[in-house]
N, C-alpha and C. Protein backbone atom coordinates (compact mmCIF):
# COMPACT_ATOMS: atom_id res chain seq x y z
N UNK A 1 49.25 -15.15 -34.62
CA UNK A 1 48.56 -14.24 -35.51
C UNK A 1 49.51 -13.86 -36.64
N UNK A 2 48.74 -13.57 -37.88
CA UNK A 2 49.72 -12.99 -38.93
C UNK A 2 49.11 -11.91 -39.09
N UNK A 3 50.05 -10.66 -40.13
CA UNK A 3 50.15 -9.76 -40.58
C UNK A 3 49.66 -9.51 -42.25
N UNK A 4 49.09 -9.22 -42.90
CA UNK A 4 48.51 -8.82 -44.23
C UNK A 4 49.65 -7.96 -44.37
N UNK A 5 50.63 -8.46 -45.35
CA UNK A 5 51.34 -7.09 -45.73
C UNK A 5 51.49 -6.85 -47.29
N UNK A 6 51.59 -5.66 -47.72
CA UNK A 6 51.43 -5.43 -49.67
C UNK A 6 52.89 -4.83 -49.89
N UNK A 7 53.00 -6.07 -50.65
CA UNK A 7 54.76 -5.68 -51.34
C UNK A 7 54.36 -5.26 -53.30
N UNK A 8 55.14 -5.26 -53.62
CA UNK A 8 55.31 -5.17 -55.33
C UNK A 8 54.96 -6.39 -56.12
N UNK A 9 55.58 -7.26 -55.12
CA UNK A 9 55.10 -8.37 -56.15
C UNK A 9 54.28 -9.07 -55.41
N UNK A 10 53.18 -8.26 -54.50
CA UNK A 10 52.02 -8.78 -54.21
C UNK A 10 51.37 -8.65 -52.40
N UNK A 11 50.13 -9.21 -52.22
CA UNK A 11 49.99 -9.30 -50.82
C UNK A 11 50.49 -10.58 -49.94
N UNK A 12 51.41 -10.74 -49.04
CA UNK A 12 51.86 -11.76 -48.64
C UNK A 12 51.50 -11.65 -47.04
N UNK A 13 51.64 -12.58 -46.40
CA UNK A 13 51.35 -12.33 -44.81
C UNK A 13 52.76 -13.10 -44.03
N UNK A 14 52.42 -11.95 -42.94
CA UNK A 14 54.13 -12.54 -42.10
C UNK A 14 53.40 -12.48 -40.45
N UNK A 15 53.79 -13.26 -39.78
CA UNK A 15 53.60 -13.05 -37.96
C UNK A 15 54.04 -12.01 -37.99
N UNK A 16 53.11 -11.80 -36.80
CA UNK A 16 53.14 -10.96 -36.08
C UNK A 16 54.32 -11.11 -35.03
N UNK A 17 55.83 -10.15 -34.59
CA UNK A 17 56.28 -10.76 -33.28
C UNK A 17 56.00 -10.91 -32.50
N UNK A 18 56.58 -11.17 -31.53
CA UNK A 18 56.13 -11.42 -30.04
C UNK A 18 55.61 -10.34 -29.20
N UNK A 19 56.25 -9.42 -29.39
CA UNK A 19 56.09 -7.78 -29.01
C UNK A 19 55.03 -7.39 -29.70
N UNK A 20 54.92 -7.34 -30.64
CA UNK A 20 53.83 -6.84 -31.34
C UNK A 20 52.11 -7.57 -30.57
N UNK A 21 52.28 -9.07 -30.67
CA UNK A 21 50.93 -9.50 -30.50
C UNK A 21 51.07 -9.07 -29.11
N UNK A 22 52.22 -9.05 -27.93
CA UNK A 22 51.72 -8.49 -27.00
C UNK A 22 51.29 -7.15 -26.64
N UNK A 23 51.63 -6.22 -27.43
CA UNK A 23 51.07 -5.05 -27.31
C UNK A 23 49.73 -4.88 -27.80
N UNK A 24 49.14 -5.58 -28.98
CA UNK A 24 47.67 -5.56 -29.06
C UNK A 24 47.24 -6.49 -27.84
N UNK A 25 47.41 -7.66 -27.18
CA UNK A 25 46.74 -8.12 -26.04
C UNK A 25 46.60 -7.13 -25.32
N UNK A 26 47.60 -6.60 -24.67
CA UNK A 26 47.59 -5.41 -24.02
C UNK A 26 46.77 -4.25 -24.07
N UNK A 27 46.34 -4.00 -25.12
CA UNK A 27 45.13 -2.92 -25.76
C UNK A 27 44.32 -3.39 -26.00
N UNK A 28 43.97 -4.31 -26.40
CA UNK A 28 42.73 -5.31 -26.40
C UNK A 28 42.20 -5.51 -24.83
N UNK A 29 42.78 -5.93 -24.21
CA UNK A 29 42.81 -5.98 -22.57
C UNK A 29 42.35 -4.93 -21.87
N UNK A 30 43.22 -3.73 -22.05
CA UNK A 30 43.00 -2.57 -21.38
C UNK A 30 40.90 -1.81 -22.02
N UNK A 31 41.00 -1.82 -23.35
CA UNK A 31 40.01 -1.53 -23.83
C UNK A 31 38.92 -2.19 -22.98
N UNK A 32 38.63 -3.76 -22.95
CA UNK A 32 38.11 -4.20 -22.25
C UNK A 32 38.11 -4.10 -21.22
N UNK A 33 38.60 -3.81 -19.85
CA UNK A 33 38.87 -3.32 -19.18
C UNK A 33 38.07 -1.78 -18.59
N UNK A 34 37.90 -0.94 -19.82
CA UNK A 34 37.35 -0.09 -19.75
C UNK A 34 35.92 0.18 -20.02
N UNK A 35 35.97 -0.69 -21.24
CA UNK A 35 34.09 -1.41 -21.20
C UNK A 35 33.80 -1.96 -19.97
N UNK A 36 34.08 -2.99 -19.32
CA UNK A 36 33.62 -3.19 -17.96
C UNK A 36 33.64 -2.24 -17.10
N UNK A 37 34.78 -1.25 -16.85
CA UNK A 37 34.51 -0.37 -15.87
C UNK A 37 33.14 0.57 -15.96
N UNK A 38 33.19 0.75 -17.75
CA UNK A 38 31.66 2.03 -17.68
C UNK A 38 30.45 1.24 -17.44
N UNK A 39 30.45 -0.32 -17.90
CA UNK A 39 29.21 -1.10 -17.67
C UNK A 39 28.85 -1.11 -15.68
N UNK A 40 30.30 -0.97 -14.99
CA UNK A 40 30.34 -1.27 -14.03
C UNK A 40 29.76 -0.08 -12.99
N UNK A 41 30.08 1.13 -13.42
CA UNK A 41 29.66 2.14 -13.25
C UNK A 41 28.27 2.81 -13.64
N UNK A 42 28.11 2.48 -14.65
CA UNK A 42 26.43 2.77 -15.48
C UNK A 42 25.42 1.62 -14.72
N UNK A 43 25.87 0.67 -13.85
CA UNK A 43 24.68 -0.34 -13.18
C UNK A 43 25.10 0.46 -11.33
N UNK A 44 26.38 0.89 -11.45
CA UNK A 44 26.33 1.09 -10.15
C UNK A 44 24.96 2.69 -9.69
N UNK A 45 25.22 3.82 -10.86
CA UNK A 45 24.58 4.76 -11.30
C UNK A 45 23.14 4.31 -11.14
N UNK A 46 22.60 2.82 -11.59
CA UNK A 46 21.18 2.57 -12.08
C UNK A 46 20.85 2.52 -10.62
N UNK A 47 21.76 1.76 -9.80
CA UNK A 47 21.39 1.27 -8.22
C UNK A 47 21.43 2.35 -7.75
N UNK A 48 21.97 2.81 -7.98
CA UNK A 48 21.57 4.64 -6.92
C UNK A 48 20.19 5.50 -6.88
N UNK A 49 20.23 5.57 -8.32
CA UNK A 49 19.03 6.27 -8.89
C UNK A 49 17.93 5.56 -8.62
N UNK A 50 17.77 3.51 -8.59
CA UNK A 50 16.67 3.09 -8.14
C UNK A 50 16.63 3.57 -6.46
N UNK A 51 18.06 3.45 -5.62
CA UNK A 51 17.75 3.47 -4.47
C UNK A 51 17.16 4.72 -3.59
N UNK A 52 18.13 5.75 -4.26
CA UNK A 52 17.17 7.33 -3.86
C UNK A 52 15.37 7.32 -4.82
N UNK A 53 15.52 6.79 -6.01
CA UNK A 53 13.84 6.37 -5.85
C UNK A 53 13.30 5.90 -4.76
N UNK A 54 13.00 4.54 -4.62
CA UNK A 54 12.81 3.73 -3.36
C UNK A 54 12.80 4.85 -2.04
N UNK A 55 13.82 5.51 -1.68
CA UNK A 55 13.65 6.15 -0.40
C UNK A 55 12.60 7.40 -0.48
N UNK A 56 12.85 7.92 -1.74
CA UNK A 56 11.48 8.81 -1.77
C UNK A 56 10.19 8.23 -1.52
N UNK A 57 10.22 7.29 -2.30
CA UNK A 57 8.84 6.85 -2.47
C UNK A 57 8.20 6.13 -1.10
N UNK A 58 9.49 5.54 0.08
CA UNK A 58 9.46 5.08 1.40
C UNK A 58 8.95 6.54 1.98
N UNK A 59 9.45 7.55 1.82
CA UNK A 59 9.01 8.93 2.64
C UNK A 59 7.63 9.07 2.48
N UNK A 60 7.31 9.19 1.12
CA UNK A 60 6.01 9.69 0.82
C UNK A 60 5.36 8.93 1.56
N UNK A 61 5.12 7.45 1.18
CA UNK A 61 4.06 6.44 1.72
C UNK A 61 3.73 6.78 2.68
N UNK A 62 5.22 6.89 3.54
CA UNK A 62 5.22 7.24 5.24
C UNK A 62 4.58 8.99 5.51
N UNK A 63 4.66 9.85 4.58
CA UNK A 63 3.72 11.36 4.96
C UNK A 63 2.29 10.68 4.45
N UNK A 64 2.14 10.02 3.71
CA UNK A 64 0.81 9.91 3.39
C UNK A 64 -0.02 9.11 4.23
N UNK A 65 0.58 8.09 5.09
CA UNK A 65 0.00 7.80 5.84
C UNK A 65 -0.23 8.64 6.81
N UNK A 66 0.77 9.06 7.58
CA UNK A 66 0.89 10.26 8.87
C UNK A 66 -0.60 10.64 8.61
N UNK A 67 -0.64 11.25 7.32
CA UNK A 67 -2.02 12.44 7.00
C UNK A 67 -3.48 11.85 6.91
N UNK A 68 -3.20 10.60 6.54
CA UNK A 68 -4.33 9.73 6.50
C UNK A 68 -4.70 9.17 8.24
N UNK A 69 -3.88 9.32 8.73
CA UNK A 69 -3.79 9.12 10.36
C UNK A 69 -4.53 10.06 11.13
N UNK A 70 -4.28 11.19 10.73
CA UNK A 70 -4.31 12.50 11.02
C UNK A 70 -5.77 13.02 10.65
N UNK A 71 -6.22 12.89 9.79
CA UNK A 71 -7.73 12.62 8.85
C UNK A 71 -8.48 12.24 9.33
N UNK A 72 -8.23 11.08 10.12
CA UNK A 72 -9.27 9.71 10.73
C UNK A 72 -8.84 10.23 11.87
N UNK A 73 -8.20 10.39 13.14
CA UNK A 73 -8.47 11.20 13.91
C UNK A 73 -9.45 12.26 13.96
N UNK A 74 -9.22 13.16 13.22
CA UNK A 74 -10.47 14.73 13.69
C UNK A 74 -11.63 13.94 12.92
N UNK A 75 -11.56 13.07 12.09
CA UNK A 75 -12.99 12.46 11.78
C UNK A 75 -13.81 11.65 13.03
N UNK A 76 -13.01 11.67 14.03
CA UNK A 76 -13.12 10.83 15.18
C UNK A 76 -13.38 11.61 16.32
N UNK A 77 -12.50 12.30 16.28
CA UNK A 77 -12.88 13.88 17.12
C UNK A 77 -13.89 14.26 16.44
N UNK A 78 -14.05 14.59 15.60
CA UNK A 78 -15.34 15.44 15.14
C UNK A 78 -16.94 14.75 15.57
N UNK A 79 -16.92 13.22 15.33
CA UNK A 79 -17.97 12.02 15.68
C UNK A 79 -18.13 12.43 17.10
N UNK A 80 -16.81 12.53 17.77
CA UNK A 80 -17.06 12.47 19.58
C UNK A 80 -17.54 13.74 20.04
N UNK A 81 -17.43 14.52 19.24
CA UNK A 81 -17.66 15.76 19.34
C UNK A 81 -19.36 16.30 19.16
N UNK A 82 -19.45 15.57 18.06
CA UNK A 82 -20.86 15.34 17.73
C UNK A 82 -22.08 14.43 18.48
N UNK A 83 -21.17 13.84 19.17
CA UNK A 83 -22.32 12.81 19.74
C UNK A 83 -22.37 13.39 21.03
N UNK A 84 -21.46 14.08 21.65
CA UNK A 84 -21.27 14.73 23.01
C UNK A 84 -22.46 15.70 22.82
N UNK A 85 -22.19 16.51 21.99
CA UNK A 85 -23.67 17.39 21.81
C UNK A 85 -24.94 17.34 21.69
N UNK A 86 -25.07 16.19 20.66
CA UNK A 86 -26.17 15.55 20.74
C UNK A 86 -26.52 14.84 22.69
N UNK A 87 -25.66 14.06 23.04
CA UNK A 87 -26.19 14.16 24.43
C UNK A 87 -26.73 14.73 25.30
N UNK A 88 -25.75 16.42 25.00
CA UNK A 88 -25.93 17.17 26.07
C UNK A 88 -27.33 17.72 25.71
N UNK A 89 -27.81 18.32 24.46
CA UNK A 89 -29.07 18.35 24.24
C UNK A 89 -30.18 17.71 24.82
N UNK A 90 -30.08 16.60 24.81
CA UNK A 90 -31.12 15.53 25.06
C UNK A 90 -30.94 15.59 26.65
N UNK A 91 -30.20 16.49 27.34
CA UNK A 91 -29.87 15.62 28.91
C UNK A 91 -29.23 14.71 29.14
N UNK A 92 -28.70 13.62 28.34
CA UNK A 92 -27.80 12.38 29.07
C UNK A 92 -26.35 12.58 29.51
N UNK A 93 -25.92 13.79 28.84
CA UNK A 93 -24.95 13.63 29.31
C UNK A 93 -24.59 14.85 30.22
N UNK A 94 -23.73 14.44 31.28
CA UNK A 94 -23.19 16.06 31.95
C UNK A 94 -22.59 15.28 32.65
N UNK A 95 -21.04 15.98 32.97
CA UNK A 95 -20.30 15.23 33.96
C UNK A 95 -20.50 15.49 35.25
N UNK A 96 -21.08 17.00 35.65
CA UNK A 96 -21.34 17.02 37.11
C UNK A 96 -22.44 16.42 37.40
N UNK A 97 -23.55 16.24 36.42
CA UNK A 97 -24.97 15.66 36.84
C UNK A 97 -24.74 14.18 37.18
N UNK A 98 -23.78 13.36 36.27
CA UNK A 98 -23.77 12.25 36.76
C UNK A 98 -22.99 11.87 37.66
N UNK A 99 -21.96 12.79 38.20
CA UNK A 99 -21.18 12.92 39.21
C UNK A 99 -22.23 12.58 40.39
N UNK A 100 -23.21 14.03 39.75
CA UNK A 100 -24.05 13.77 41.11
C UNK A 100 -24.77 12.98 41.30
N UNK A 101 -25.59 12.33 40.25
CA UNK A 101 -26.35 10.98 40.56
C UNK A 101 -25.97 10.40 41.21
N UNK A 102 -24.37 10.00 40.52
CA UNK A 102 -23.31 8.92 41.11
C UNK A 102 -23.10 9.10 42.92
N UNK A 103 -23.44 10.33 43.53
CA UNK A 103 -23.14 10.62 45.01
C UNK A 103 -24.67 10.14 45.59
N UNK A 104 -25.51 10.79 44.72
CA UNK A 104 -26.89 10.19 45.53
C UNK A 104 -27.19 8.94 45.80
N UNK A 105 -26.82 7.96 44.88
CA UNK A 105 -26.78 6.75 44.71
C UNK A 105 -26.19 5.99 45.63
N UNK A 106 -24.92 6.04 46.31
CA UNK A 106 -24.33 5.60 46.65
C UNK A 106 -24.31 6.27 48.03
N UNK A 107 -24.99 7.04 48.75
CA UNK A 107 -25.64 7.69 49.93
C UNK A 107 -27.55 6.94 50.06
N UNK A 108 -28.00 6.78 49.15
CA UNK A 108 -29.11 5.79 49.13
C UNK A 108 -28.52 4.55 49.53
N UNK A 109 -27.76 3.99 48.82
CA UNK A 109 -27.21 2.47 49.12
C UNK A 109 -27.03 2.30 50.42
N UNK A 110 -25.93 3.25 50.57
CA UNK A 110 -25.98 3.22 51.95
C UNK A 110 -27.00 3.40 53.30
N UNK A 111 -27.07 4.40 52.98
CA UNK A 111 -28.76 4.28 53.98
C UNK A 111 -29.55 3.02 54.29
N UNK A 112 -29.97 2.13 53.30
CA UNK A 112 -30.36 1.27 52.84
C UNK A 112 -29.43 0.18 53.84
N UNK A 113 -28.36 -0.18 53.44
CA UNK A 113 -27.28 -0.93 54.49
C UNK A 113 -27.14 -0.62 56.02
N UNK A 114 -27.62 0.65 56.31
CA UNK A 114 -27.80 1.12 57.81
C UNK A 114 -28.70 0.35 58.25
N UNK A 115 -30.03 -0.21 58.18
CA UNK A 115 -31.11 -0.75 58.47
C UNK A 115 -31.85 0.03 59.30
N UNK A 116 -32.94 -0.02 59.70
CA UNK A 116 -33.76 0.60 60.50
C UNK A 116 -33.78 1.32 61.48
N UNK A 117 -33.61 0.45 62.61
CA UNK A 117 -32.61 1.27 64.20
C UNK A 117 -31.55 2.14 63.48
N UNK A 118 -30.73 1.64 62.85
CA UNK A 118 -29.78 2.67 63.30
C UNK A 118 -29.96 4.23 61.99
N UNK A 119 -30.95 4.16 61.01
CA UNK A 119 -31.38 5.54 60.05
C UNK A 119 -32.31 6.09 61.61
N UNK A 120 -32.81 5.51 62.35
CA UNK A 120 -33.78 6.41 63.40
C UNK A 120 -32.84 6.58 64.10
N UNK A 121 -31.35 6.44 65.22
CA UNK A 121 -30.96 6.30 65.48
C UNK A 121 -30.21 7.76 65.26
N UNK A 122 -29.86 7.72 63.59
CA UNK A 122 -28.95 8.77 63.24
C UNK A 122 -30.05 10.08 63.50
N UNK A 123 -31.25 10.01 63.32
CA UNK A 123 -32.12 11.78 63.42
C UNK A 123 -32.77 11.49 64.85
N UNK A 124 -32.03 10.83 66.02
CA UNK A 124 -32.84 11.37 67.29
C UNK A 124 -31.61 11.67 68.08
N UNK A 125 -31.45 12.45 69.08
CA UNK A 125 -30.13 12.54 69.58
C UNK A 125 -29.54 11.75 70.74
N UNK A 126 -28.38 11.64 70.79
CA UNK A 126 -27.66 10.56 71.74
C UNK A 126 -28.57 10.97 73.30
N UNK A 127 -28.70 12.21 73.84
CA UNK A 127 -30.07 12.34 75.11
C UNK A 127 -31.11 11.41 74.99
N UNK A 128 -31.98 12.41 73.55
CA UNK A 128 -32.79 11.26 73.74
C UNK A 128 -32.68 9.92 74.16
N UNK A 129 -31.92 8.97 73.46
CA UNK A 129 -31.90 7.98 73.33
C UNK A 129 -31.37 7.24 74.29
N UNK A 130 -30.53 7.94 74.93
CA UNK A 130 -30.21 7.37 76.58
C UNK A 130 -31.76 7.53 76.91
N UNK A 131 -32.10 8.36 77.55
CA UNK A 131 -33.76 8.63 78.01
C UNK A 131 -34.32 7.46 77.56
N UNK A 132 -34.58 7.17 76.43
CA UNK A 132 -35.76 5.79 75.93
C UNK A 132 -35.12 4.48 76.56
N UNK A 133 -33.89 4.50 76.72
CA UNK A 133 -33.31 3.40 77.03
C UNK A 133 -33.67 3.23 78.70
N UNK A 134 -33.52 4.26 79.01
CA UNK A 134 -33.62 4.35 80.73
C UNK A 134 -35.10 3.91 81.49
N UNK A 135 -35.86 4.24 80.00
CA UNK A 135 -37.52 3.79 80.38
C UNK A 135 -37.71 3.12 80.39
């Protein structure tokens, strides 16, 4: 590199020394140096600010669903709720009534599986029935 220098009898140019051009590398260097660091820092800054975005916006989704969860539930409860009533109105539904059906039913069946002799069997008493046998 040269030097621009203004004498009297004019502008002439001289190198730069050795020292010299190394001290502008040196500042040239360092400067740069420091542009990269703020570029390096101003993208590290951008990634933050996108990433605490992003996690907000991961929270929300995640409360907004919860609530939308939460929504459709008692809308579901409320349906079961509604149709339970409507049953019970009409008679179909009751848990002890069909409890009890459910016992009659299954005391019919049975009966039914006893067969003949032995439903007469069960309403005459063990006397008797020695007696008929003895005849």
């Amino acid at each position: 590199m040269t030097c621009r220098v203004d004498t009297r009898g004019g502008a002439s140019t001289k190198p730069y020394s050795k020292e010299e051009e190394e001290k502008m590398a040196a500042i040239l260097q360092e400067r740069k140096e420091k542009k990269e660091a703020k570029k390096k820092a101003l993208k590290e800054e951008q990634a933050a600010k996108l990433k605490k975005i992003e996690e907000e916006m991961a929270r929300e989704k995640e409360r907004i669903q919860k609530e939308e969860e939460e929504k459709l539930k008692e809308v579901e409860e409320e349906e079961e709720d509604d149709e339970m009533s409507l049953q019970r109105k009409r008679g179909k539904y009751s848990g002890s009534r069909e409890e009890e059906m459910e016992k009659r039913i299954s005391e019919w069946v049975a009966n039914l599986s006893l067969g003949e002799e032995e439903e007469v069997a069960m309403y005459i008493s063990k006397d008797d029935q020695e007696a008929a046998m003895r005849a």
